[in-house]
N, C-alpha and C. Protein backbone atom coordinates (compact mmCIF):
# COMPACT_ATOMS: atom_id res chain seq x y z
N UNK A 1 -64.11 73.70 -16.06
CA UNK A 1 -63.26 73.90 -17.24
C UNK A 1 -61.79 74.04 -16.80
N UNK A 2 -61.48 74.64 -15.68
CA UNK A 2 -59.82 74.76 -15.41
C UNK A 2 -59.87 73.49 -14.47
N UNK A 3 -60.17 73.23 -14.09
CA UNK A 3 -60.20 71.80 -13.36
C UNK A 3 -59.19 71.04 -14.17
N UNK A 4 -60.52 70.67 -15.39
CA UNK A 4 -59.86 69.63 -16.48
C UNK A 4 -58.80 70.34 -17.05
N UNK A 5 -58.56 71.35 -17.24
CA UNK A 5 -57.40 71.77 -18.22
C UNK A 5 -56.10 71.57 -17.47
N UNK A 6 -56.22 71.74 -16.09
CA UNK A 6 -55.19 71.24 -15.43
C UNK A 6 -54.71 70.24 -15.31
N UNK A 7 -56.04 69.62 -15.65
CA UNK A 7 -55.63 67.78 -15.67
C UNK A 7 -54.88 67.07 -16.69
N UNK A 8 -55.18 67.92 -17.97
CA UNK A 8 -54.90 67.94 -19.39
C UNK A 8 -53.46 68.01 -19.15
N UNK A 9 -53.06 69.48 -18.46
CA UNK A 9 -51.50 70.04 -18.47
C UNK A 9 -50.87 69.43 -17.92
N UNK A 10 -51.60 68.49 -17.08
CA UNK A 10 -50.19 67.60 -16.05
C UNK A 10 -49.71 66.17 -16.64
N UNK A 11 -51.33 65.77 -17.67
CA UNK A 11 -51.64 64.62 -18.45
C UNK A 11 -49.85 65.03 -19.32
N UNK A 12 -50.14 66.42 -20.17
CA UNK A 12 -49.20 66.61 -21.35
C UNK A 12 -47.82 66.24 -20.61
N UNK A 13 -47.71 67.33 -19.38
CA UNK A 13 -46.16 67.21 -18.84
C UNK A 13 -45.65 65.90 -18.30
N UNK A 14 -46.43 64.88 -17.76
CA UNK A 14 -46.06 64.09 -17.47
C UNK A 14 -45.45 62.84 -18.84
N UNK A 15 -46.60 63.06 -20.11
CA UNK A 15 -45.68 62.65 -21.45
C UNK A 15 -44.79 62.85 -21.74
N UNK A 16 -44.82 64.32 -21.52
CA UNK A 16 -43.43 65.19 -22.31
C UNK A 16 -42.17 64.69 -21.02
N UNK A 17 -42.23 64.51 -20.11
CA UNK A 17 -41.08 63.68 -19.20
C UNK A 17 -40.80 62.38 -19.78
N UNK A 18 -42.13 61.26 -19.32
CA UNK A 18 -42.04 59.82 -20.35
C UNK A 18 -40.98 60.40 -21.40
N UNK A 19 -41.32 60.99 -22.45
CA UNK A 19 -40.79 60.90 -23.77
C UNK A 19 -39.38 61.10 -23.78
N UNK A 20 -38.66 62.03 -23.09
CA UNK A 20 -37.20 62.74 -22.70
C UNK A 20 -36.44 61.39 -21.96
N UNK A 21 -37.37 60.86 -20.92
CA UNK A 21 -36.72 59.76 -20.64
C UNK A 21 -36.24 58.95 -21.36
N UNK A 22 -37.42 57.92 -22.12
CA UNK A 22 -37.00 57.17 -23.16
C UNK A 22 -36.08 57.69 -24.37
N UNK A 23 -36.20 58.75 -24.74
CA UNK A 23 -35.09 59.39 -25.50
C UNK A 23 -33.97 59.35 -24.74
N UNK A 24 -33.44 59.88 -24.36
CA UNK A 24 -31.98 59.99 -22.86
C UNK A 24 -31.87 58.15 -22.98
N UNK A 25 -32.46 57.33 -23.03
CA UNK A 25 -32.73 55.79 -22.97
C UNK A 25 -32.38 55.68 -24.21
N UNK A 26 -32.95 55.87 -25.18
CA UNK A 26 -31.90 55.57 -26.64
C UNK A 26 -30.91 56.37 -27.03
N UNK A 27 -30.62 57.58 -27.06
CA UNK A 27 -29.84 58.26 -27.05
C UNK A 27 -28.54 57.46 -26.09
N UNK A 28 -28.73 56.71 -24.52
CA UNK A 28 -27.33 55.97 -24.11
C UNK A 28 -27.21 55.04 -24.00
């Protein structure tokens, strides 16, 4: 169970980077 949830949390943070990027990318 924390295995996967870790996997989950790195799954989310690594989106939540993607997403800031491409924003920062339209945003200039």
């Amino acid at each position: 169970m924390v295995a996967s949830f870790r996997i989950v949390e790195e799954v989310l943070s690594a989106n939540l980077i993607k997403a800031s990027e491409a924003a920062q990318r339209i945003k200039g």
